[in-house]
PDB file of N, CA and C in Angstrom:
ATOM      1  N   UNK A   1       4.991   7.592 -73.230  1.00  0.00           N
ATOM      2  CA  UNK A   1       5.939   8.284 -74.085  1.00  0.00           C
ATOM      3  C   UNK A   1       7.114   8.816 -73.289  1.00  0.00           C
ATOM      4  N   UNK A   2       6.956   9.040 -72.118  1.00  0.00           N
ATOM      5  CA  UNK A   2       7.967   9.579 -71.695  1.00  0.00           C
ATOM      6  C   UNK A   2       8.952   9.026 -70.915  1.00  0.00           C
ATOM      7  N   UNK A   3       8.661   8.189 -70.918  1.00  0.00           N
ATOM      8  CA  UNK A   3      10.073   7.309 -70.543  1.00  0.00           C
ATOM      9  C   UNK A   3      10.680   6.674 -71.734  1.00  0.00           C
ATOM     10  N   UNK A   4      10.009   6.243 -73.118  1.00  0.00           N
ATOM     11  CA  UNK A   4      10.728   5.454 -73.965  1.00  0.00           C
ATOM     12  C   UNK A   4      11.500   7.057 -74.281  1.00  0.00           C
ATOM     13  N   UNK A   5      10.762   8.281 -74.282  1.00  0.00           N
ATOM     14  CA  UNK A   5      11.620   9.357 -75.184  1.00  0.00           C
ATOM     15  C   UNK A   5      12.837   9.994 -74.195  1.00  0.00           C
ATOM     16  N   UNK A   6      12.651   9.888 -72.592  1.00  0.00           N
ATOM     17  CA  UNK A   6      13.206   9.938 -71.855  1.00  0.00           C
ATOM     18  C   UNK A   6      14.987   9.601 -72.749  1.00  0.00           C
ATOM     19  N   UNK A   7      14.123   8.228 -72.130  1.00  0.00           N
ATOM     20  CA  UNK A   7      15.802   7.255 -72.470  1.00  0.00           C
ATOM     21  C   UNK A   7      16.075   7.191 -73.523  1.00  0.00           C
ATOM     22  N   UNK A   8      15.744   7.338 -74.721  1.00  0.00           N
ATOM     23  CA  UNK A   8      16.261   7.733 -75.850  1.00  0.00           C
ATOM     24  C   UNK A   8      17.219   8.861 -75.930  1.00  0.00           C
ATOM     25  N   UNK A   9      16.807   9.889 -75.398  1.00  0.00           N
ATOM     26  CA  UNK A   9      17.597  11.175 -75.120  1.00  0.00           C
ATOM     27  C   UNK A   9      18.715  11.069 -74.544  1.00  0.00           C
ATOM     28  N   UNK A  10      18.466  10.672 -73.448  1.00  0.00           N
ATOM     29  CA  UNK A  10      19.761  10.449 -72.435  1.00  0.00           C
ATOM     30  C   UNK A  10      20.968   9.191 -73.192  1.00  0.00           C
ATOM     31  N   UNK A  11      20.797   8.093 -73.662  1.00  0.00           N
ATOM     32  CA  UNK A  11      21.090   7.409 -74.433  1.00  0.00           C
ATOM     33  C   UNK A  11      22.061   8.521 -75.582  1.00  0.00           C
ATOM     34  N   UNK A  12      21.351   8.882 -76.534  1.00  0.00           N
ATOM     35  CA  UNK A  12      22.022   9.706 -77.022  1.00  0.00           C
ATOM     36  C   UNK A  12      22.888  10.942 -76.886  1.00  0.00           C
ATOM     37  N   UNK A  13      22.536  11.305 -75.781  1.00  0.00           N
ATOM     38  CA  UNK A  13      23.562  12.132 -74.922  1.00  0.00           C
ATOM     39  C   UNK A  13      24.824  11.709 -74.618  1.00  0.00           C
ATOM     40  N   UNK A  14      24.352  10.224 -73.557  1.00  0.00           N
ATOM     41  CA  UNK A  14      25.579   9.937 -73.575  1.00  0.00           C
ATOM     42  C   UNK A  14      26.809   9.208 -75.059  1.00  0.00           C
ATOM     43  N   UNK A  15      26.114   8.888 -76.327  1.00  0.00           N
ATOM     44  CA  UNK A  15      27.007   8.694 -76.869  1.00  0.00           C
ATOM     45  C   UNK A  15      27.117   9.851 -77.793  1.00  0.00           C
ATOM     46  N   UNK A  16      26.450  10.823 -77.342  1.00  0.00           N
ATOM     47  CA  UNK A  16      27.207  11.881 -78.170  1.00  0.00           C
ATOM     48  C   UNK A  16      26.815  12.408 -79.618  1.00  0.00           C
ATOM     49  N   UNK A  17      25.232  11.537 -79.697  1.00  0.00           N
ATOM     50  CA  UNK A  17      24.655  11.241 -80.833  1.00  0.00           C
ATOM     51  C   UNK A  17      23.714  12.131 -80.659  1.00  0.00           C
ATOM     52  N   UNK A  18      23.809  13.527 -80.501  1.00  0.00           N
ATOM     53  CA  UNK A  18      22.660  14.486 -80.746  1.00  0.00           C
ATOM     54  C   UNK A  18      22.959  16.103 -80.601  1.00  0.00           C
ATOM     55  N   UNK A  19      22.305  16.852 -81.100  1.00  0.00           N
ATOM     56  CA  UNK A  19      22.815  18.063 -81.218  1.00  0.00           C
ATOM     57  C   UNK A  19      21.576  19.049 -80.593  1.00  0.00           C
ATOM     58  N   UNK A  20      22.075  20.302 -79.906  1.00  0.00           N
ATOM     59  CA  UNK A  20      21.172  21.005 -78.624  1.00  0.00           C
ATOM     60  C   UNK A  20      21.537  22.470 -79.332  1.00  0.00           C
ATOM     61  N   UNK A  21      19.979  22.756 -78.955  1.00  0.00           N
ATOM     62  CA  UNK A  21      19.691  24.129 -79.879  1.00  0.00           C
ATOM     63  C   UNK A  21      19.180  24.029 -81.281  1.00  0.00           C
ATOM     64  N   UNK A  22      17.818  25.453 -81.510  1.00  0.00           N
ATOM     65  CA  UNK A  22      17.704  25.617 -82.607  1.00  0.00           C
ATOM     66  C   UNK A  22      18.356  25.640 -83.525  1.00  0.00           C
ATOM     67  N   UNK A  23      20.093  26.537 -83.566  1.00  0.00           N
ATOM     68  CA  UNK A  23      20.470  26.398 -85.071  1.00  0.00           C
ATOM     69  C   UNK A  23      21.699  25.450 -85.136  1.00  0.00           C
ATOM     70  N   UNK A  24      21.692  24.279 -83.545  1.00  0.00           N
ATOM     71  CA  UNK A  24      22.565  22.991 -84.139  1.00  0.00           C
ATOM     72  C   UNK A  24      21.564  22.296 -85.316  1.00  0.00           C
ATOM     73  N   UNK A  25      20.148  22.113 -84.206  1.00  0.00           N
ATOM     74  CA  UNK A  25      19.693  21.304 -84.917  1.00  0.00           C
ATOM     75  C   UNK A  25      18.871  21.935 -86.733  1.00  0.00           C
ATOM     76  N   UNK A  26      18.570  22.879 -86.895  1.00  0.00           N
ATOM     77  CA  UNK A  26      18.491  23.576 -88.462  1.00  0.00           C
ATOM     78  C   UNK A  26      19.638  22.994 -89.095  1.00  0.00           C
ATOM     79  N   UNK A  27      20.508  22.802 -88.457  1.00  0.00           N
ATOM     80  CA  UNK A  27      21.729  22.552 -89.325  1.00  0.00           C
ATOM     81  C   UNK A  27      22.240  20.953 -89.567  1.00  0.00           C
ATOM     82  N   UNK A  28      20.951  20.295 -88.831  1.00  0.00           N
ATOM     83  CA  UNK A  28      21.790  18.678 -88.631  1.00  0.00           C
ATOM     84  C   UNK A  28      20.515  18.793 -88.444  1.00  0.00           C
ATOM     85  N   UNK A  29      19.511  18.679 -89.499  1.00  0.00           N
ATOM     86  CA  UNK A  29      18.142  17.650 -89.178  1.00  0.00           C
ATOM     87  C   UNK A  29      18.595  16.752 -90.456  1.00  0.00           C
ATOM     88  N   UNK A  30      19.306  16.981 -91.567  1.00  0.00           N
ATOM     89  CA  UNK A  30      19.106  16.204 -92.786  1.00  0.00           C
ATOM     90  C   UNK A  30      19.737  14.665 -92.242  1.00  0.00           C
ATOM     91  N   UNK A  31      20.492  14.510 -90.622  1.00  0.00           N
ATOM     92  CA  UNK A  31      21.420  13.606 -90.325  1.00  0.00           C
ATOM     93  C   UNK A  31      20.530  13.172 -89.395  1.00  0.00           C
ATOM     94  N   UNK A  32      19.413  13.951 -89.123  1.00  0.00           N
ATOM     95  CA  UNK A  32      18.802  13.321 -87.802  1.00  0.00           C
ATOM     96  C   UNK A  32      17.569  12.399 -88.226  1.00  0.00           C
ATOM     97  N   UNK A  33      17.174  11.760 -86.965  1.00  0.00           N
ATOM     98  CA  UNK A  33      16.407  10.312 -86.797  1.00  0.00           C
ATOM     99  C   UNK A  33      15.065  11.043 -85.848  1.00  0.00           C
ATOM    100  N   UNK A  34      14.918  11.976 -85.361  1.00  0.00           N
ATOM    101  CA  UNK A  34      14.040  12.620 -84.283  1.00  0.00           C
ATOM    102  C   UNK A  34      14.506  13.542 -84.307  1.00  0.00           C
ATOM    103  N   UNK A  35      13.612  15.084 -83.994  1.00  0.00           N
ATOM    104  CA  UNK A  35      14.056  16.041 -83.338  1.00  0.00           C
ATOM    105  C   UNK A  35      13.053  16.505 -82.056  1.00  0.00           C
ATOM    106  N   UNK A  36      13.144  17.045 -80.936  1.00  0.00           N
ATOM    107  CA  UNK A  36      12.646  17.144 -80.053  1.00  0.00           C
ATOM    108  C   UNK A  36      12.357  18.549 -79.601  1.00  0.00           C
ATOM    109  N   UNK A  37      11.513  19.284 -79.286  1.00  0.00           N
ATOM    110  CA  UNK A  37      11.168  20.580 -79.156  1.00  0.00           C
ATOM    111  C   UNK A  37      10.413  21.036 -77.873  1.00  0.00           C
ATOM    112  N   UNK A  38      11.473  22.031 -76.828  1.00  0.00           N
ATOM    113  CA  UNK A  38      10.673  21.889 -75.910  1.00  0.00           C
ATOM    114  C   UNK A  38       9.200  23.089 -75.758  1.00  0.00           C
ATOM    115  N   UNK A  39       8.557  22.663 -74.801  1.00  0.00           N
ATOM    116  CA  UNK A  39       7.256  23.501 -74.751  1.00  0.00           C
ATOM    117  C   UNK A  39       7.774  25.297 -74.788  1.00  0.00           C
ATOM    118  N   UNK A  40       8.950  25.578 -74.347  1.00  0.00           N
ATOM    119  CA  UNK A  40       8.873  26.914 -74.275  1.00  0.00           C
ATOM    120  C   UNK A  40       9.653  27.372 -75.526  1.00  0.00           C
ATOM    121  N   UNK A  41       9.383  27.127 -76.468  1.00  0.00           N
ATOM    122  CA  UNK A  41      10.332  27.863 -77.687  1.00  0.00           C
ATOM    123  C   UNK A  41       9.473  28.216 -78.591  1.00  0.00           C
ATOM    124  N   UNK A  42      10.121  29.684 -78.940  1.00  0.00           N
ATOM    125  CA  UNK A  42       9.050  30.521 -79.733  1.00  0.00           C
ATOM    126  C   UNK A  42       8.603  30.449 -81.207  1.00  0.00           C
ATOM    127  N   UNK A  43       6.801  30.407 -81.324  1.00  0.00           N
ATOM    128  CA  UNK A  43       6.575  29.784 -82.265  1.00  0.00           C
ATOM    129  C   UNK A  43       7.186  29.630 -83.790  1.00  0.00           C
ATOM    130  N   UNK A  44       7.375  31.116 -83.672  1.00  0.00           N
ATOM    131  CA  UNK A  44       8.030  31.428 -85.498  1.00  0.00           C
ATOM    132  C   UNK A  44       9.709  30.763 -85.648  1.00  0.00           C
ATOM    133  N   UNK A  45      10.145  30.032 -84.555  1.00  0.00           N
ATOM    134  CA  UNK A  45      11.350  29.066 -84.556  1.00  0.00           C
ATOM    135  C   UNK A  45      10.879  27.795 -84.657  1.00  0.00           C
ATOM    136  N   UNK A  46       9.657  27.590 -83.730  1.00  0.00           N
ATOM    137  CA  UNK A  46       9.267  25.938 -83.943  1.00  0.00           C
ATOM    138  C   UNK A  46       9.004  25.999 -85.352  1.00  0.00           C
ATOM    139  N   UNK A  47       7.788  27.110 -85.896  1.00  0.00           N
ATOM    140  CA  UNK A  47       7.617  26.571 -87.702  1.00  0.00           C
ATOM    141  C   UNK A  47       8.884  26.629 -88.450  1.00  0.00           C
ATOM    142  N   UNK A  48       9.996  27.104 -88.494  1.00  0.00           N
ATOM    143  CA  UNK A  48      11.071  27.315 -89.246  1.00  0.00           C
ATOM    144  C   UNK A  48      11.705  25.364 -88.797  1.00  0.00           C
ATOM    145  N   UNK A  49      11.899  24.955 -87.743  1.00  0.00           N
ATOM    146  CA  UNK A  49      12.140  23.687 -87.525  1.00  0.00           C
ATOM    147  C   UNK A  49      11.259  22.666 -88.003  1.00  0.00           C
ATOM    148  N   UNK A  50       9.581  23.220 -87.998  1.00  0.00           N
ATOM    149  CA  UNK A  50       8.958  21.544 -88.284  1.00  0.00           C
ATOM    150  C   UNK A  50       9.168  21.830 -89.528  1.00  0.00           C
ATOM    151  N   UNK A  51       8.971  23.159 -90.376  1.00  0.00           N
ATOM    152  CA  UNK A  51       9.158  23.013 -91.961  1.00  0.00           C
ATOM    153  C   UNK A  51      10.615  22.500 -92.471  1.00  0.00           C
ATOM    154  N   UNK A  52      11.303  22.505 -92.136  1.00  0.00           N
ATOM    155  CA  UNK A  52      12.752  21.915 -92.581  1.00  0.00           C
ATOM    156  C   UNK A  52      12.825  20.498 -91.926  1.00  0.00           C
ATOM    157  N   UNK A  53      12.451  19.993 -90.802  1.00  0.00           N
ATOM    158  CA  UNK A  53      11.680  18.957 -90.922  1.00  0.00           C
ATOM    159  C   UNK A  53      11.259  17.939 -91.737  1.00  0.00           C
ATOM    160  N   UNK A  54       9.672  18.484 -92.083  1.00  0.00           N
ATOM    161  CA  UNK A  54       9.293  18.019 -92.882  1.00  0.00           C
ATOM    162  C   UNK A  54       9.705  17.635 -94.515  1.00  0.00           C
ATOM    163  N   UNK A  55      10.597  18.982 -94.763  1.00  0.00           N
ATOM    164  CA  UNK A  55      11.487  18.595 -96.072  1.00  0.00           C
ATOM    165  C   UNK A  55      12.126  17.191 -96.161  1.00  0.00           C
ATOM    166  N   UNK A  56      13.089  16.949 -94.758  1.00  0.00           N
ATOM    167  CA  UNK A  56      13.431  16.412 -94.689  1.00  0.00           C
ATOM    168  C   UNK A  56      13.239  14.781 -94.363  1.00  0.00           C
ATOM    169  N   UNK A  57      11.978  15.051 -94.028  1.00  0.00           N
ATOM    170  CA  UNK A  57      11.120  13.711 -93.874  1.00  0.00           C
ATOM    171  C   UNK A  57      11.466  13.170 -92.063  1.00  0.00           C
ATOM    172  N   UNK A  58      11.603  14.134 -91.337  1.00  0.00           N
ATOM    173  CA  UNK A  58      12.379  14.142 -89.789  1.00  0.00           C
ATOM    174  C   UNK A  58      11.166  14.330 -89.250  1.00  0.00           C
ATOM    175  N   UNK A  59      10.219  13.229 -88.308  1.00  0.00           N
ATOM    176  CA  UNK A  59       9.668  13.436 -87.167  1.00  0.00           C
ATOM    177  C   UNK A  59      10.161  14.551 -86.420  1.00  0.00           C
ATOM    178  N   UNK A  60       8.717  15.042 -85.612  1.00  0.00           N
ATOM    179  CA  UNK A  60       9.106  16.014 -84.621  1.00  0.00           C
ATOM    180  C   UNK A  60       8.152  15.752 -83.503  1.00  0.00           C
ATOM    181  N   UNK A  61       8.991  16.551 -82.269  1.00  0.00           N
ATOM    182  CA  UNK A  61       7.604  15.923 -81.325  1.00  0.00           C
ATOM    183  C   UNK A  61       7.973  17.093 -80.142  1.00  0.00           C
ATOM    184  N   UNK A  62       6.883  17.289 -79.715  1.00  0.00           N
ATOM    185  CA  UNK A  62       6.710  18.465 -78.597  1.00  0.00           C
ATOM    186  C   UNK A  62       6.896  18.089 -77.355  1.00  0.00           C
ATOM    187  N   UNK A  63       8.032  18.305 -77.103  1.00  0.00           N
ATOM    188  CA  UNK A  63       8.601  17.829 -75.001  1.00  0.00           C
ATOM    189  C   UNK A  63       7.564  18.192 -74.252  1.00  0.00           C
ATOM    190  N   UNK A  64       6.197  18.213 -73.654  1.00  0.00           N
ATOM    191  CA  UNK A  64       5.488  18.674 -72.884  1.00  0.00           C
ATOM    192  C   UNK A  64       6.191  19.971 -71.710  1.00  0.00           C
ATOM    193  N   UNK A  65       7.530  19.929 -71.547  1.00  0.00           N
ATOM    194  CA  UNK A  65       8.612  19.853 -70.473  1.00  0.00           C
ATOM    195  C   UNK A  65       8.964  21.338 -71.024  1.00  0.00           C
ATOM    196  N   UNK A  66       9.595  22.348 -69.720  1.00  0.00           N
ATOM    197  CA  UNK A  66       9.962  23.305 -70.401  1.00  0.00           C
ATOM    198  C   UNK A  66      11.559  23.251 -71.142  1.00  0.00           C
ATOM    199  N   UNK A  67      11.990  24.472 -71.337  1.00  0.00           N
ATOM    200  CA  UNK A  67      13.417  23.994 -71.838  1.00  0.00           C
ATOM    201  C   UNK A  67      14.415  23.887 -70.969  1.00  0.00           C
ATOM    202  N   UNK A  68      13.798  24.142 -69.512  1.00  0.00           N
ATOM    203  CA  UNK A  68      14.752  24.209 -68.763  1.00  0.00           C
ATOM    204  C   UNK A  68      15.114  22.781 -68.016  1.00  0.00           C
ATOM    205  N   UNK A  69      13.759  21.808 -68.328  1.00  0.00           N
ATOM    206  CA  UNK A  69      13.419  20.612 -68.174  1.00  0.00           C
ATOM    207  C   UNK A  69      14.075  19.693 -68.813  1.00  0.00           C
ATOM    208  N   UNK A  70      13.957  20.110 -70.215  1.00  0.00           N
ATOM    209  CA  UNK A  70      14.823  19.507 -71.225  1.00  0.00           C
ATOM    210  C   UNK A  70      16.466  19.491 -71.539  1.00  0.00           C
ATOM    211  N   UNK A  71      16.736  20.425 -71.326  1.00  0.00           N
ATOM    212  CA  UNK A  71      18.014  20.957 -70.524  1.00  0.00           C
ATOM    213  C   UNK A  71      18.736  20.059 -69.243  1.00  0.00           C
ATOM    214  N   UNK A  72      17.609  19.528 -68.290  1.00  0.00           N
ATOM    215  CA  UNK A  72      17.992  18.705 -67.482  1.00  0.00           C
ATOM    216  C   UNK A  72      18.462  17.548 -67.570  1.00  0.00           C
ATOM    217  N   UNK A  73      17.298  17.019 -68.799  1.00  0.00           N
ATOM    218  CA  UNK A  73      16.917  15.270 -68.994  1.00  0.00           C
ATOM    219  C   UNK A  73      18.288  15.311 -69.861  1.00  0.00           C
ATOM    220  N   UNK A  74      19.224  16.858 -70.705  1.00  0.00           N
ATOM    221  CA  UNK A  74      20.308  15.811 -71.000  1.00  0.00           C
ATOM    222  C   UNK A  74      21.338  16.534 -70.417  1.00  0.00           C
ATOM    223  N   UNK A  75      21.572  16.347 -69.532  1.00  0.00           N
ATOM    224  CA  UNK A  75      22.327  16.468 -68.592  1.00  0.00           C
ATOM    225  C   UNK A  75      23.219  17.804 -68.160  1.00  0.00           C
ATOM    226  N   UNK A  76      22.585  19.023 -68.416  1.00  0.00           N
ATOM    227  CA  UNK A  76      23.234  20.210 -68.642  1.00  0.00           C
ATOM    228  C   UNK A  76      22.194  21.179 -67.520  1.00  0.00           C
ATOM    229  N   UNK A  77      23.177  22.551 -67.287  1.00  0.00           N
ATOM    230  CA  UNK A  77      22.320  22.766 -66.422  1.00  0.00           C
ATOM    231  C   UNK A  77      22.121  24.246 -67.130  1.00  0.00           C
ATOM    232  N   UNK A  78      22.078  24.141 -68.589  1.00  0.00           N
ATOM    233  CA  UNK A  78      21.539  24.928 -69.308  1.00  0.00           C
ATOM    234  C   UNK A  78      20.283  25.092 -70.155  1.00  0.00           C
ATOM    235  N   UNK A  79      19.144  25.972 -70.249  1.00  0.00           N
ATOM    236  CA  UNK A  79      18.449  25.429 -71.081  1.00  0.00           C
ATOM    237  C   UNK A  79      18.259  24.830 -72.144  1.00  0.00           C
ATOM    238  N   UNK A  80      17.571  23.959 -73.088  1.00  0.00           N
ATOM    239  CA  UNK A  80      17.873  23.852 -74.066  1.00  0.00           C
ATOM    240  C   UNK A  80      16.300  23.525 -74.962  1.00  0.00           C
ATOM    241  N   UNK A  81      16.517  24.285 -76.128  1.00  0.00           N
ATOM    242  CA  UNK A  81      15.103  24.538 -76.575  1.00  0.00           C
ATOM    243  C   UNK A  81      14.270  23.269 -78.098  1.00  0.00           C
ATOM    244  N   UNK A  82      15.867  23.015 -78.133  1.00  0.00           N
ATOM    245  CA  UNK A  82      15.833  21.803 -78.888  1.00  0.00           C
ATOM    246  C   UNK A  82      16.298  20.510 -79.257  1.00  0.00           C
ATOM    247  N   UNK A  83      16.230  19.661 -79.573  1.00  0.00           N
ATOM    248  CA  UNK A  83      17.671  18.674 -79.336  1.00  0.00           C
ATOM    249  C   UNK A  83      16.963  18.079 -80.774  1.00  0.00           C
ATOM    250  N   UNK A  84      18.528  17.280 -81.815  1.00  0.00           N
ATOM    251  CA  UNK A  84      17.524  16.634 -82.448  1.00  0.00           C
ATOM    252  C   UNK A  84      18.749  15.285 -82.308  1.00  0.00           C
ATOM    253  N   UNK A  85      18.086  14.000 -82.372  1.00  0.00           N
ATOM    254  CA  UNK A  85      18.932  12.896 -82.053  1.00  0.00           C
ATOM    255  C   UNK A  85      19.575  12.151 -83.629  1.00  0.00           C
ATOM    256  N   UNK A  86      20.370  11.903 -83.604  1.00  0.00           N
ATOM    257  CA  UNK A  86      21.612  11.198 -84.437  1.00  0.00           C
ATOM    258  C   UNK A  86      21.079   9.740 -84.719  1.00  0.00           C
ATOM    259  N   UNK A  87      21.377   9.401 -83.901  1.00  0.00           N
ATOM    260  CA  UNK A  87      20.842   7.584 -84.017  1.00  0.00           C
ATOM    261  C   UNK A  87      19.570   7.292 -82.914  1.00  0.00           C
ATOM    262  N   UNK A  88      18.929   6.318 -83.622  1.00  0.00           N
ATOM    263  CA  UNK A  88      17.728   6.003 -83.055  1.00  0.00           C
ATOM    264  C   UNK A  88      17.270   4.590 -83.537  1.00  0.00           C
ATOM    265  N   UNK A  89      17.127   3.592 -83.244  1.00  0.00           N
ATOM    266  CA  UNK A  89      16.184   2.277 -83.726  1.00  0.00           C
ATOM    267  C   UNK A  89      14.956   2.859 -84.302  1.00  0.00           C
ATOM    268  N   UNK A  90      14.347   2.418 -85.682  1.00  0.00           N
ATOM    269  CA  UNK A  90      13.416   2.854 -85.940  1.00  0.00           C
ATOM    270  C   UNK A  90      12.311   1.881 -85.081  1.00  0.00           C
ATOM    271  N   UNK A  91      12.324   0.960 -84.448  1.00  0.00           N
ATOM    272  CA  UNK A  91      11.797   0.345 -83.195  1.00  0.00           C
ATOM    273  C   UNK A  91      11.394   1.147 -81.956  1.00  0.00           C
ATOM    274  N   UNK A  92      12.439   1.594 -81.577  1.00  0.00           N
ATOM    275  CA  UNK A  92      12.403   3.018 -80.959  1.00  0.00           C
ATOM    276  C   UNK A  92      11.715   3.972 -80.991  1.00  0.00           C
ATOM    277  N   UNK A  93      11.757   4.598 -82.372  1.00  0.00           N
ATOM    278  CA  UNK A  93      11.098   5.947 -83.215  1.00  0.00           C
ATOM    279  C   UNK A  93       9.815   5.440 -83.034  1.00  0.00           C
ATOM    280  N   UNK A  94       9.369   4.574 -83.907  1.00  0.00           N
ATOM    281  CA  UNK A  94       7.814   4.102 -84.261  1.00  0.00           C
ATOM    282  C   UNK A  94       7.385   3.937 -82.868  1.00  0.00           C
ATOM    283  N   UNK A  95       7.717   3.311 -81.551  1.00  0.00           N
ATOM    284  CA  UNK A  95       6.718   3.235 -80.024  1.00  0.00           C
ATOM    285  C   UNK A  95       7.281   4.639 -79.792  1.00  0.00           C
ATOM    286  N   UNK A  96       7.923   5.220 -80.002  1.00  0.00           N
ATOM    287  CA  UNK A  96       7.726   7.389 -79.116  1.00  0.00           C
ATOM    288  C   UNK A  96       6.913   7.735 -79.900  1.00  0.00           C
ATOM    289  N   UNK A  97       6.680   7.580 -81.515  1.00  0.00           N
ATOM    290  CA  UNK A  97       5.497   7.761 -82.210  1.00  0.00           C
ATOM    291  C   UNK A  97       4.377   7.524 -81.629  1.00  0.00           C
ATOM    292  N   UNK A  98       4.239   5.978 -81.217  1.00  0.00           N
ATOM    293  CA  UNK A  98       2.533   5.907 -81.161  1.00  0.00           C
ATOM    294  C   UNK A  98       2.337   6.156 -80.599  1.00  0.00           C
ATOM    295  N   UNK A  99       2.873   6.137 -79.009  1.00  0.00           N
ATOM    296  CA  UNK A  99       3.002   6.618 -77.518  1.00  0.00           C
ATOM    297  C   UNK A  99       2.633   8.034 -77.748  1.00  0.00           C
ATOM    298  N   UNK A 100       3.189   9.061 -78.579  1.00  0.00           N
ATOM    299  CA  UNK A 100       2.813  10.379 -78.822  1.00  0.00           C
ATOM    300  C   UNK A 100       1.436  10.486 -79.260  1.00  0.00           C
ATOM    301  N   UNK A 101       1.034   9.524 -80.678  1.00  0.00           N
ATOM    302  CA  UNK A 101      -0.235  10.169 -81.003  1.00  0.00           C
ATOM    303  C   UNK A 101      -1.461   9.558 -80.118  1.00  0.00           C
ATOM    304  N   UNK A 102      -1.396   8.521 -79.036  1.00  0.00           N
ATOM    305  CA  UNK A 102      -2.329   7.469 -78.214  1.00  0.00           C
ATOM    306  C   UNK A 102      -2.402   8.841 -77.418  1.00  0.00           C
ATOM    307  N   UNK A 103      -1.795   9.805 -76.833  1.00  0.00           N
ATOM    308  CA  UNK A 103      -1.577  10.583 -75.450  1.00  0.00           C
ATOM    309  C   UNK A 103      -2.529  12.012 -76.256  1.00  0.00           C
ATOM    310  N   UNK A 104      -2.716  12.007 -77.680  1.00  0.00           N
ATOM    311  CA  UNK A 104      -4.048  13.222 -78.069  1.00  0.00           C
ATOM    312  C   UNK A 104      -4.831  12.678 -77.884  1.00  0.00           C
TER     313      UNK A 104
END
């Protein structure tokens, strides 16, 4: 998983196809394809994200990585606690999927 979600990220970084932070992404999941959540963000924000989410019918998936990690992988040397991505191959989506649920 972590290299296909790796490069997905970074990918979308560089074209610009994703939005960083809890209330970018609250505000741009109805546009998003993935959202990504790192291990250190506090719970009563993660449920406010997977439930709007889920409204929205938006995968979510837990960065193992802290946010300061995540922060790294897209290229900032700020933390960042969430990212959710813009464009994605659902080719793409479906192997970070299975790759995610094979790794419980």
């Amino acid at each position: 998983m972590v290299k296909l979600l790796e490069k997905a990220i970074k990918d979308a970084v560089e074209d610009g196809k994703c939005f960083f932070g809890t209330k970018e992404v609250l505000g741009s999941i109805k546009n998003s394809k993935l959202v990504v959540l790192s291990h250190s963000i506090p719970t009563s924000t993660t449920q406010k994200i997977v439930e709007a989410a889920k409204g929205a019918k938006v995968p979510t998936l837990n960065y193992k990585g802290s946010s300061v990690e995540l922060g790294r992988l897209c290229g900032t040397q700020f933390r960042i606690s969430a990212v959710s991505l813009k464009t994605l191959s659902d080719t793409n989506l479906k192997a970070i999927i299975k790759d995610v649920e094979t790794e419980k």
